[in-house]
Protein backbone atom coordinates (compact mmCIF):
# COMPACT_ATOMS: atom_id res chain seq x y z
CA UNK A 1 32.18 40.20 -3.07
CA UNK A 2 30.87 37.29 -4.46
CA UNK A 3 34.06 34.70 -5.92
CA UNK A 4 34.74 34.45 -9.75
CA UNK A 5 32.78 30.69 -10.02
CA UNK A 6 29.88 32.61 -8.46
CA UNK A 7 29.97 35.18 -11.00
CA UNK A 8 29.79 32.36 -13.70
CA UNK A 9 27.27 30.18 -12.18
CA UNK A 10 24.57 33.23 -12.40
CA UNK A 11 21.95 32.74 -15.24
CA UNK A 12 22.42 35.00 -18.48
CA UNK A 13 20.17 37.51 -19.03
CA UNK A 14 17.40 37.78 -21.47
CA UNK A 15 18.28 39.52 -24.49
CA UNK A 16 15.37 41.90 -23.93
CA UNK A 17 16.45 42.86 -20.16
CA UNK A 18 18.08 45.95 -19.51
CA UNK A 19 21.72 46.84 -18.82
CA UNK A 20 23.07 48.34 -15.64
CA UNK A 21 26.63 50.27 -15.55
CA UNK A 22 28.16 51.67 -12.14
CA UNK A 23 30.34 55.02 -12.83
CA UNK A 24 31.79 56.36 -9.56
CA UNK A 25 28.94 57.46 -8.12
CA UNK A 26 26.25 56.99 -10.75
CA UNK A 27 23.74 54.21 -11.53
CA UNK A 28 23.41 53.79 -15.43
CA UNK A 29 20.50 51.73 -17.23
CA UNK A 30 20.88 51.37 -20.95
CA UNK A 31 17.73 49.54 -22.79
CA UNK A 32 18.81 46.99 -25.27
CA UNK A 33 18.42 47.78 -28.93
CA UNK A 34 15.85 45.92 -31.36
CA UNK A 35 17.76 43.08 -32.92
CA UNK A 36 19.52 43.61 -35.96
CA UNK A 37 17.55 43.66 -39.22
CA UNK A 38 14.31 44.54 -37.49
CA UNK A 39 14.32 48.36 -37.34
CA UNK A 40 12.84 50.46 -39.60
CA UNK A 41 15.82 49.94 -42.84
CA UNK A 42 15.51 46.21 -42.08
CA UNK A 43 13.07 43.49 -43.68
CA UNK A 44 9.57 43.44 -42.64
CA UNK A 45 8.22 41.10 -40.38
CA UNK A 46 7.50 37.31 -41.79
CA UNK A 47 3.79 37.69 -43.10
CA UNK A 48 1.34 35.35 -40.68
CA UNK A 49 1.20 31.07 -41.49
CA UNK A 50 -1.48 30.73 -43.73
CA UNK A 51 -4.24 27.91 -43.27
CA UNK A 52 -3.61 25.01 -45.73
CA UNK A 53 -6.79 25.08 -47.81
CA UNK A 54 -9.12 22.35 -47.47
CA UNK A 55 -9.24 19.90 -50.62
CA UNK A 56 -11.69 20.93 -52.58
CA UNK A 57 -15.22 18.26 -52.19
CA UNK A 58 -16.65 18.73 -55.76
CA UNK A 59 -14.92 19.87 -59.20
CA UNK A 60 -16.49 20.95 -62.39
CA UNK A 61 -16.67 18.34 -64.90
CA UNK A 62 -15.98 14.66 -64.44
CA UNK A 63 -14.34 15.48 -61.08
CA UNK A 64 -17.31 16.64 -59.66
CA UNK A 65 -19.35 13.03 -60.21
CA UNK A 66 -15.83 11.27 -59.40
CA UNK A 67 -15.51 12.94 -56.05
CA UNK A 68 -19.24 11.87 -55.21
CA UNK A 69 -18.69 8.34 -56.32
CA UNK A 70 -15.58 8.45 -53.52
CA UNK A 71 -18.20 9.34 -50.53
CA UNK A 72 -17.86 6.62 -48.37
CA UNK A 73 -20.82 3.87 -49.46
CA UNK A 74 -21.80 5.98 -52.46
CA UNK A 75 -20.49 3.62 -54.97
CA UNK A 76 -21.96 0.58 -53.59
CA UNK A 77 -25.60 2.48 -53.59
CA UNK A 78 -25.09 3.77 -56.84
CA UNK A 79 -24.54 -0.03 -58.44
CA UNK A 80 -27.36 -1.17 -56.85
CA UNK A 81 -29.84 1.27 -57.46
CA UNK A 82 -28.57 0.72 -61.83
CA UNK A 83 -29.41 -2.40 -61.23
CA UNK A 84 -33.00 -2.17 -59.31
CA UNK A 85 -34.03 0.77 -61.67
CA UNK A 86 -33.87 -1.10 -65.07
CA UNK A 87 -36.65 -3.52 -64.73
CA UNK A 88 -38.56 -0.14 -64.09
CA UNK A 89 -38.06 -0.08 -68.04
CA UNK A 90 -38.19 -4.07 -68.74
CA UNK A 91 -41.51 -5.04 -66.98
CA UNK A 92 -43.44 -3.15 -69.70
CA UNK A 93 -41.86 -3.79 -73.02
CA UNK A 94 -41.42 -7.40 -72.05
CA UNK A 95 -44.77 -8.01 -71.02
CA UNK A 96 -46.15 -6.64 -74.06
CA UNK A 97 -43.65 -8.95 -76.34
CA UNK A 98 -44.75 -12.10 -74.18
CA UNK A 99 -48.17 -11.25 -74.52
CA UNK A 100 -48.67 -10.69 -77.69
CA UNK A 101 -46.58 -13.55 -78.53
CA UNK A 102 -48.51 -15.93 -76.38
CA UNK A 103 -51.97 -14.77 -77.37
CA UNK A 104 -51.75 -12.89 -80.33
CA UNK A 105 -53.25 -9.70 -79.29
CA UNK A 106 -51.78 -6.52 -78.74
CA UNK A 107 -54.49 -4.91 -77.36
CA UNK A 108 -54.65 -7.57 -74.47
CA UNK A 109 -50.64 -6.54 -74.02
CA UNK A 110 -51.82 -3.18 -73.78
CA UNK A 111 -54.49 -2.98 -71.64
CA UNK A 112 -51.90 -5.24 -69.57
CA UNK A 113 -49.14 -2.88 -69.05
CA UNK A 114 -51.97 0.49 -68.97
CA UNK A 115 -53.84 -1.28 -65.91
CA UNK A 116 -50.18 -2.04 -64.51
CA UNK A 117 -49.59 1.69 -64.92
CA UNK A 118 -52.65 3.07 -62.99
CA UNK A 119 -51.87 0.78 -60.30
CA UNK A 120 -48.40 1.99 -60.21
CA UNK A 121 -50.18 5.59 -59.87
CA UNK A 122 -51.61 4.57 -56.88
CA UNK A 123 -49.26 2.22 -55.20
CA UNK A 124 -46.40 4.19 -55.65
CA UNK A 125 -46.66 7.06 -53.14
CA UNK A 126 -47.80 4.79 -50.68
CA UNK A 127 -44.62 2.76 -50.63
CA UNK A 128 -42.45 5.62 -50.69
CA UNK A 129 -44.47 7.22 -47.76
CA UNK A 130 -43.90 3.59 -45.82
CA UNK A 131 -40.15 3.91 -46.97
CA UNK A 132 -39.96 7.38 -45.09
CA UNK A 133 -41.56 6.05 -41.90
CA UNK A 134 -39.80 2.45 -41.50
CA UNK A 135 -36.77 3.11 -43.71
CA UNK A 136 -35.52 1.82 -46.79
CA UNK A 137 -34.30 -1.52 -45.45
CA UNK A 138 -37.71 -2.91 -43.59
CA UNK A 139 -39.93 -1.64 -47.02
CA UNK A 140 -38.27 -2.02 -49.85
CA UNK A 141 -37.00 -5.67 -49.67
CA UNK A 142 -40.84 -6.73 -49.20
CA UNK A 143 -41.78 -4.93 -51.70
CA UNK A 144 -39.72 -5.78 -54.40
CA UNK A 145 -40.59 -9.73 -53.00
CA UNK A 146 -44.08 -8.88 -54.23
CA UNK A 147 -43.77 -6.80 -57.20
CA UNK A 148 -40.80 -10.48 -58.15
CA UNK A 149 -44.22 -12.76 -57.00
CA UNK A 150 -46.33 -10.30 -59.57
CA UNK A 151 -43.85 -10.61 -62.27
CA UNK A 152 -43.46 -14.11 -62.16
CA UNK A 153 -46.94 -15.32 -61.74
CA UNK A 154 -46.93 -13.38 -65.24
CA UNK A 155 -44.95 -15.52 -66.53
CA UNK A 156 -46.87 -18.67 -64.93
CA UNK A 157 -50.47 -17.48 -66.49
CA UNK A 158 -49.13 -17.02 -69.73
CA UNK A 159 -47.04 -20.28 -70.07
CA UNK A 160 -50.53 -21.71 -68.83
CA UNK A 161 -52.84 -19.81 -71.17
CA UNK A 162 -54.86 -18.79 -67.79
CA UNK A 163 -57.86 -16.42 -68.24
CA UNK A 164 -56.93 -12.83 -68.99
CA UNK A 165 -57.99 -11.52 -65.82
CA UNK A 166 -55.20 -13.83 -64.02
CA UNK A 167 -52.70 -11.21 -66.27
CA UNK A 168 -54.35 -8.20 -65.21
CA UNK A 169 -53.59 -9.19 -61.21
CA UNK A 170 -50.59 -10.35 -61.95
CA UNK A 171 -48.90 -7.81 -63.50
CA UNK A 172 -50.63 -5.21 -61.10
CA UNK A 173 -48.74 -6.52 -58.51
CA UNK A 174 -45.49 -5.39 -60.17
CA UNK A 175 -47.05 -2.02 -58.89
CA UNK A 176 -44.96 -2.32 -55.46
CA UNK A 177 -41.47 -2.30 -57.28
CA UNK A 178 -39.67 0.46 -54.87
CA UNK A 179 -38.74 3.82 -56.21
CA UNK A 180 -34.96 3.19 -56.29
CA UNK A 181 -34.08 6.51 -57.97
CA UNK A 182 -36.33 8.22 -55.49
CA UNK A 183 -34.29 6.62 -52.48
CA UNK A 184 -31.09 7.13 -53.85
CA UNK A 185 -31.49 10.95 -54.11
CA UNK A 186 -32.35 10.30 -50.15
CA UNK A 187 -29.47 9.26 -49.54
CA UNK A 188 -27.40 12.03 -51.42
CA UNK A 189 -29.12 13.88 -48.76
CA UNK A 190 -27.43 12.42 -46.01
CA UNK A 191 -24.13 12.57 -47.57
CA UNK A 192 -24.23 15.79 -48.50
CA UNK A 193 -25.89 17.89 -46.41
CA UNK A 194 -26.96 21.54 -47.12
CA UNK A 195 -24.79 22.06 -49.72
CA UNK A 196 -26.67 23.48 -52.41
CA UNK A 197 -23.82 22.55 -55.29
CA UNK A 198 -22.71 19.54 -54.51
CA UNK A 199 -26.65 18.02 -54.59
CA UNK A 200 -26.98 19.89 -57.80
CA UNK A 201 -24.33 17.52 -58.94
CA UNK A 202 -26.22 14.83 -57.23
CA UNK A 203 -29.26 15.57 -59.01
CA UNK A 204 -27.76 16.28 -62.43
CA UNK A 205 -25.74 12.00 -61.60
CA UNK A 206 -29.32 10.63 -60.65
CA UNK A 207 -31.37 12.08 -63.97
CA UNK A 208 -28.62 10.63 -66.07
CA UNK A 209 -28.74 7.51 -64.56
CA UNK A 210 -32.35 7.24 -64.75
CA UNK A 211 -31.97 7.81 -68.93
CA UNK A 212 -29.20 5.50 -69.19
CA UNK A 213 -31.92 2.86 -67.44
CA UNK A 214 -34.97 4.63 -69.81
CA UNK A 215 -32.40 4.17 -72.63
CA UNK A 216 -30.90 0.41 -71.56
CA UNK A 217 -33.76 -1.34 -70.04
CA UNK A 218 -36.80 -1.50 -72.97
CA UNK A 219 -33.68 -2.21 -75.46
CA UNK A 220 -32.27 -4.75 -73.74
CA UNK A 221 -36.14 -6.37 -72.82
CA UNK A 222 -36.71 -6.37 -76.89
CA UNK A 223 -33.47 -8.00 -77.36
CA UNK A 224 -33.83 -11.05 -74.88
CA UNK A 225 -37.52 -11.71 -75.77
CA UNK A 226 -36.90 -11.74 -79.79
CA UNK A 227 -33.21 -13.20 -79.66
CA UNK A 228 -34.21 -16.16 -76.64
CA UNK A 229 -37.95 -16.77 -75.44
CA UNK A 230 -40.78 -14.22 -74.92
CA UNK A 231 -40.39 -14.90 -70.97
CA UNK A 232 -36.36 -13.98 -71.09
CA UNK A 233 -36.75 -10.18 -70.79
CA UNK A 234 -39.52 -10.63 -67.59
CA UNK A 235 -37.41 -13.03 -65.51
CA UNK A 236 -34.48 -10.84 -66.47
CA UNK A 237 -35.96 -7.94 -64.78
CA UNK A 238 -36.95 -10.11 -61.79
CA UNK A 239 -33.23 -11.34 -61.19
CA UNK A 240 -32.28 -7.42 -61.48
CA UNK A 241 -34.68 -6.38 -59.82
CA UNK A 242 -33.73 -8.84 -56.84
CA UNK A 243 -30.08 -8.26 -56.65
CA UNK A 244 -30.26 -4.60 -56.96
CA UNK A 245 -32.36 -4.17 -54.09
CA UNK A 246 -30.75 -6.24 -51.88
CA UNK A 247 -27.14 -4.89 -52.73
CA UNK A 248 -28.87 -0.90 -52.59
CA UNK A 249 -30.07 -1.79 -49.50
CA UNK A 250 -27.54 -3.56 -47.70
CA UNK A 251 -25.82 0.07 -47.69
CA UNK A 252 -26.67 0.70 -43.84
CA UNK A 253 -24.27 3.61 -43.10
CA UNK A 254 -26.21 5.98 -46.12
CA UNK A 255 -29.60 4.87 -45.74
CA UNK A 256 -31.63 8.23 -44.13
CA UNK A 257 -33.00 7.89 -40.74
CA UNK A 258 -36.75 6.74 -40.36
CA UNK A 259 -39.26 9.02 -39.44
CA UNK A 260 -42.17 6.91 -37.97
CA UNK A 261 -43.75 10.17 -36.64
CA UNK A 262 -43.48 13.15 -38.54
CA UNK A 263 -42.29 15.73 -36.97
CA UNK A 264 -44.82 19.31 -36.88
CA UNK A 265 -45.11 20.86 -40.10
CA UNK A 266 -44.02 18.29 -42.55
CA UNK A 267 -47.29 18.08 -44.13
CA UNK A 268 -47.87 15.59 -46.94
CA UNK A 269 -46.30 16.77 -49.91
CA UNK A 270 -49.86 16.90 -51.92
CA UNK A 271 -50.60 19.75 -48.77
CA UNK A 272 -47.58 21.90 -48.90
CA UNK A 273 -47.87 24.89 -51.21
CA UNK A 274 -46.64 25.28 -54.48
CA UNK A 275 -46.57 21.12 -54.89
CA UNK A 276 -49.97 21.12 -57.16
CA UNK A 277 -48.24 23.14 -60.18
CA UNK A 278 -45.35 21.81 -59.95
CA UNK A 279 -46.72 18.10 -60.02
CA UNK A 280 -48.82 19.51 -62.97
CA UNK A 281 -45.82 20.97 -64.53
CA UNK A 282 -43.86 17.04 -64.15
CA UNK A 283 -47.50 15.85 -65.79
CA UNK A 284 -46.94 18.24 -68.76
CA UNK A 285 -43.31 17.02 -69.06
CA UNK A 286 -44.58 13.42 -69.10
CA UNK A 287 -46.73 13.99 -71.81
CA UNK A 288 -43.92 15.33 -73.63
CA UNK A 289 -42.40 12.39 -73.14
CA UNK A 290 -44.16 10.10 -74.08
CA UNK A 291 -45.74 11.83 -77.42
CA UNK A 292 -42.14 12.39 -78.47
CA UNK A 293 -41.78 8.52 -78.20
CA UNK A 294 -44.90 7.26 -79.70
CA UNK A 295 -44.76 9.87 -82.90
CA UNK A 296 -40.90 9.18 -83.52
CA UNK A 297 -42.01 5.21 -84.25
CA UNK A 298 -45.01 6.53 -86.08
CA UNK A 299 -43.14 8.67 -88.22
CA UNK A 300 -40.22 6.04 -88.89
CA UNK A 301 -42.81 3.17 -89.76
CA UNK A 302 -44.90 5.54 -91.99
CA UNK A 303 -41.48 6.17 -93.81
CA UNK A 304 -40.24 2.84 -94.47
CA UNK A 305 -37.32 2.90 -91.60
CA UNK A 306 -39.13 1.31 -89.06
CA UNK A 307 -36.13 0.05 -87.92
CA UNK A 308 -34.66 3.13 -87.34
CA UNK A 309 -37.54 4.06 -84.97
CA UNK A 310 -35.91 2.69 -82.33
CA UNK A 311 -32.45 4.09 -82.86
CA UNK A 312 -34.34 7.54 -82.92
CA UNK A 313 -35.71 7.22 -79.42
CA UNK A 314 -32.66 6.41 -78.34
CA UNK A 315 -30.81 9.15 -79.23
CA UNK A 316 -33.30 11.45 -77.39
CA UNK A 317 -32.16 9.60 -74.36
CA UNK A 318 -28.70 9.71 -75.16
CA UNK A 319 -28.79 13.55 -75.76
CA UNK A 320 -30.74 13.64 -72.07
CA UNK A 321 -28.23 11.86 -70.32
CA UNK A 322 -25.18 13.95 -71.84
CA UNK A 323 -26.84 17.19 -71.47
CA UNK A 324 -27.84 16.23 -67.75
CA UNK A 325 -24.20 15.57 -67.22
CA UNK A 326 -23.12 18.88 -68.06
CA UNK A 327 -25.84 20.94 -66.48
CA UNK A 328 -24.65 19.39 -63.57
CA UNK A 329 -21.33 19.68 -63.84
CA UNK A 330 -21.81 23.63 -63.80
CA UNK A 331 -23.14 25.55 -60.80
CA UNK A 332 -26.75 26.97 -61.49
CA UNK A 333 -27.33 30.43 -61.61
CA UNK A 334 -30.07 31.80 -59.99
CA UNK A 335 -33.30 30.40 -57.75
CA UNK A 336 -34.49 27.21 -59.66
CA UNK A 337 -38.29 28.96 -59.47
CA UNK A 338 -36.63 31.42 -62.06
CA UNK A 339 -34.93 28.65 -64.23
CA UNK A 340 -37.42 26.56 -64.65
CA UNK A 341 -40.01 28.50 -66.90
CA UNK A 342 -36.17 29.72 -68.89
CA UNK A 343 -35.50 25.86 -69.43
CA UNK A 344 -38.67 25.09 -70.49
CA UNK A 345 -39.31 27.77 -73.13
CA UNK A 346 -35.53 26.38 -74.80
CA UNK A 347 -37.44 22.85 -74.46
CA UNK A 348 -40.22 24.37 -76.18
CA UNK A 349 -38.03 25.85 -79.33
CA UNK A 350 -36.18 22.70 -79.45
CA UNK A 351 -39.54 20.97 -79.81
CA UNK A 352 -40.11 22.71 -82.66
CA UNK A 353 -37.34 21.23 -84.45
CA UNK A 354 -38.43 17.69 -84.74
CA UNK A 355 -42.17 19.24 -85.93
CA UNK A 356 -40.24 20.58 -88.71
CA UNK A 357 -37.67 18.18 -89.89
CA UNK A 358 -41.74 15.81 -89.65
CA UNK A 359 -42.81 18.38 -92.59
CA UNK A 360 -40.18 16.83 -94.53
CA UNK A 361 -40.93 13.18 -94.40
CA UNK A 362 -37.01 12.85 -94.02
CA UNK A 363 -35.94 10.54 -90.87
CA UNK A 364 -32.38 11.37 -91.22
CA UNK A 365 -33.58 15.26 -91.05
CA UNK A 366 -35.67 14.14 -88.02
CA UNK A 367 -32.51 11.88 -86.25
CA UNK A 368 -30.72 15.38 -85.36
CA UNK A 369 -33.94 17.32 -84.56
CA UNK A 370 -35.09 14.54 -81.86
CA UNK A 371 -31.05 14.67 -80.19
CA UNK A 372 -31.53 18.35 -79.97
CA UNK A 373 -35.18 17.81 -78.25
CA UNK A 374 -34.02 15.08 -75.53
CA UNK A 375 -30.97 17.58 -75.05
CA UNK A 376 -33.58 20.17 -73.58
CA UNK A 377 -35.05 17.96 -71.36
CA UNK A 378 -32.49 16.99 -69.01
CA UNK A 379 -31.71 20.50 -67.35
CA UNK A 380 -35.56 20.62 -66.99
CA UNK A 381 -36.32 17.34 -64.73
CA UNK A 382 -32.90 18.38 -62.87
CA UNK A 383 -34.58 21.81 -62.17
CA UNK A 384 -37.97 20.45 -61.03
CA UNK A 385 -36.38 17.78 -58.88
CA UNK A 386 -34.58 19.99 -57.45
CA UNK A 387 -37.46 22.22 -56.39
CA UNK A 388 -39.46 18.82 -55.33
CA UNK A 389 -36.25 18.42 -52.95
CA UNK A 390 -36.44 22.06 -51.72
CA UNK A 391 -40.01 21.85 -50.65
CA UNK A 392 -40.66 18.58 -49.46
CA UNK A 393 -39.74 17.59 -45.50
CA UNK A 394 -36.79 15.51 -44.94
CA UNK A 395 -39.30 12.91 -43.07
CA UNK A 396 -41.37 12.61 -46.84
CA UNK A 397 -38.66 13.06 -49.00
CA UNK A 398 -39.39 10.04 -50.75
CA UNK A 399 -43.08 10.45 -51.17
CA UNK A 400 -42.33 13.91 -52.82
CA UNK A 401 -40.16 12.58 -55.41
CA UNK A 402 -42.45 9.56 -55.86
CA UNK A 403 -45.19 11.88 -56.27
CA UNK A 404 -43.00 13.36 -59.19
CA UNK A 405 -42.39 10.15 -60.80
CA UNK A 406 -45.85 9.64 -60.64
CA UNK A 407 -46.61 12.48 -62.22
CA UNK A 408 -44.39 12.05 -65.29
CA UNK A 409 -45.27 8.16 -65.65
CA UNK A 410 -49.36 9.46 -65.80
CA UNK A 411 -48.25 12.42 -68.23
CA UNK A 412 -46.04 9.56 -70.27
CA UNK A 413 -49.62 7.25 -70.70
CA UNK A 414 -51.57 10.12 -71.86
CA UNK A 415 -48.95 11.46 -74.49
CA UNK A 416 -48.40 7.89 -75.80
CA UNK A 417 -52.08 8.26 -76.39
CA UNK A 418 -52.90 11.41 -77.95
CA UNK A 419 -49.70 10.04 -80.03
CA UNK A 420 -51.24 7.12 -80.88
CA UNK A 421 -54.44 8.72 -82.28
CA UNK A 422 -52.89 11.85 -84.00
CA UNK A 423 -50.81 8.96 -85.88
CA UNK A 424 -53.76 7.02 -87.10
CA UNK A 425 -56.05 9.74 -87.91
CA UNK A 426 -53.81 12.46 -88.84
CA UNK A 427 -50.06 12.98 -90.21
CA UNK A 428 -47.88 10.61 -88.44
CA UNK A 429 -45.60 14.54 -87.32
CA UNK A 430 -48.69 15.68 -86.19
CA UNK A 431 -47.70 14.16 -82.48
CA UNK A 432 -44.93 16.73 -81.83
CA UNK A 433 -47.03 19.61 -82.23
CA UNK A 434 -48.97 18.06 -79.09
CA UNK A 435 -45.59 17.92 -77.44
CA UNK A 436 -45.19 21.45 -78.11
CA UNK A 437 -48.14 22.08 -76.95
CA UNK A 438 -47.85 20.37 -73.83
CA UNK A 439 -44.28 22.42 -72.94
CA UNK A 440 -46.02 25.50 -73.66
CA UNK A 441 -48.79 24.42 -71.20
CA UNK A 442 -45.40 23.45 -68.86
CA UNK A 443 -44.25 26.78 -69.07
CA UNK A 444 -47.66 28.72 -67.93
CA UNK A 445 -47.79 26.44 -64.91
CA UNK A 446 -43.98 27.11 -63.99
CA UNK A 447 -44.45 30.51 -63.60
CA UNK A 448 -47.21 30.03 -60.78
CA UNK A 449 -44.00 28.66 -58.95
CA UNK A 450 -43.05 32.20 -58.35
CA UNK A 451 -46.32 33.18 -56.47
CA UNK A 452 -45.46 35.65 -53.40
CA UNK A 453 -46.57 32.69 -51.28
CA UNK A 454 -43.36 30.77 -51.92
CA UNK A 455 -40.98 33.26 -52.26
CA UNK A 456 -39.07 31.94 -48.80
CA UNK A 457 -38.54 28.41 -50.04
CA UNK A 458 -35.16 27.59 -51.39
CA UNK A 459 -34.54 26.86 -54.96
């Protein structure tokens, strides 16, 4: 028999192994017992370790724009594209003040900035489409170099009281400004992926960015040409537009990939179905737009608070930039095909309101009536972008949405001229019925966007 050490040095058994007991002549094996507390009277099993959730990406409310400001680069983007955007809204104003100023005619000023604009309608898409090929970097510092020559040879012909075709070039060169709201949403692409409410939150930041700009950048032109020197608000908007760019584009790590081919089946937006209504539908917007403008300083000036025509206006910005906050701060229900015809019937009823408070000759009536107007059309351009970013390619992103802007600038002209002539040859209100009539027309062309044909495209 093994000695008592030997015993002792042998390794314990297992708790689970079982025991063996010699009686005289018989073997006995005995299993061990569950442990105590773990039989049927005792306490249930621990429940599984749970995964610690994942903190949450986006938030309603503020949180929501705060956490996409904390993407990395997004911040840095975001400043510079502010900055690049308001001269978009300085060039004009301030080349009508300095015109007029300098020669004494605003039709010259006008025919100006309206020749400026119809180059703009043309230039535009092909810069963004040069953008999406080469990238942001390699087209959009050259081209804001030659929209800063444009504006600033301006500024040389009219200090030198050269001919007036010398202002018509110039300022048509402002044409290549790049579409810095356009790229931007491009790169809220990269960041965020496919995911669908987070980029509605992206959307909903960019639209009220581009009314602050709407809202800061013809106010702030009028105040630097009257309060300093005609030429103030122009080179203004050149130094803007120069250090925007260059900071918005020095953002390497969230500028999208180029796409110097296309790839198969990204067809030029202007191809791709369901683009022609919905550009028409951004052209009926526009000529909301801009009637609602014109007729709001027609209406003021015909009732002695001319003044106050400007404060007016900007309220319908201000009411578009806090209702575009909200609507994005709130997850969308239902495709954006089906919301956008809903959205434009409420812009349509709130239209309504400023053509009645007009019937009243009352511009503190009308004050309310125009907040509640430029209220309903921030959810709008946040739907429509949206579906311009659902059915445009990746590789012509920026195209689509300059297409858009396009649109809405060419829809602005023509409302600030059916404006102008319903103000001089009928009752200065007259204008917003046209702006009703132009959402109505909206509406009809929306609801094309739900043709069979595109019933597979996001939105």
């Amino acid at each position: 028999m093994p000695s008592l050490p030997a015993l002792r040095r042998r390794p314990a058994l297992p708790a689970t192994a079982p025991l063996l007991a010699v009686t005289g002549h018989t073997l006995a094996v005995a299993a061990p017992g569950p442990p105590p507390g773990s039989g049927p009277g005792g306490p249930p099993p621990p429940p599984p370790r749970r995964r610690p959730r994942e903190a949450a990406t986006t938030g309603s409310g503020p949180s929501g724009y705060l956490a996409l400001l904390r993407l990395p680069g997004a911040t840095a983007f975001t400043l510079g594209g502010l900055l690049a955007r308001l001269p978009a809204g300085m060039f004009s104003v301030s080349a009508v003040l300095m015109i007029a100023a300098s020669r004494g005619s605003y039709a010259l000023a006008g025919a100006v900035t309206a020749a400026g604009l119809a180059a703009t309608a043309l230039v535009a898409p092909w810069t963004a489409r040069l953008v999406d090929r080469y990238g942001q970097r390699r087209v959009a510092r050259p081209a804001a170099a030659l929209a800063v020559c444009g504006a600033l040879a301006l500024v040389a012909c009219v200090r030198l009281d050269a001919p007036a075709w010398t202002l018509f070039a110039a300022y048509a060169a402002t044409a290549t400004v790049p579409n810095a709201g356009a790229m931007a949403r491009a790169r809220w692409q990269v960041l965020l992926g496919e995911d669908p409410a987070r980029r509605h939150t992206a959307t909903s930041f960019e639209q009220a960015v581009d009314e602050v700009c709407f809202m800061a950048g013809p106010a702030l032109a009028a105040v630097l040409c009257t309060a300093l020197f005609p030429e103030a608000g122009t080179l203004t908007g050149v130094a803007l537009l120069a250090v925007g760019i260059t900071l918005f584009t020095a953002q390497r790590a969230t500028e999208p990939r180029p796409h110097p081919r296309p790839a198969a089946g990204s067809a030029a937006p202007l191809r791709r179905p369901g683009t022609a209504p919905l550009l028409a539908v951004f052209l009926a917007t526009g000529i909301v737009f801009g009637t609602l403008e014109v007729t709001t300083l027609a209406f003021a000036d015909s009732a002695g608070h001319a003044a106050a025509g400007g404060l007016i206006v900007g309220l319908q910005a201000a009411g578009s930039c806090v209702a575009g906050l909200v609507y994005g701060a709130r997850a969308p229900a239902g495709p954006a095909t089906a919301r956008l015809p809903v959205l434009l019937a409420l812009l349509a009823a709130a239209l309504a309101l400023p053509a009645l408070a007009a019937t009243t000759g009352s511009a503190a009536l009308l004050a309310p009536a125009v907040l509640c107007a430029g209220m309903a059309t921030a959810p709008v351009m946040i739907t429509a972008m949206t579906l311009v970013q659902h059915r445009t390619p990746p590789a012509r992103l920026n195209e689509g949405l300059t297409l858009a802007v396009t649109a809405i600038l060419t829809g602005i002209a023509l409302g600030s001229a059916l404006a102008g002539q319903t103000a001089d040859h009928l009752a200065p209100g007259t204008g917003y019925t046209v702006a009703l009539a132009a959402a109505c027309a909206a509406i009809a062309l929306a609801t094309r966007l739900r043709a069979p044909a595109l019933s597979g495209v996001r939105g």
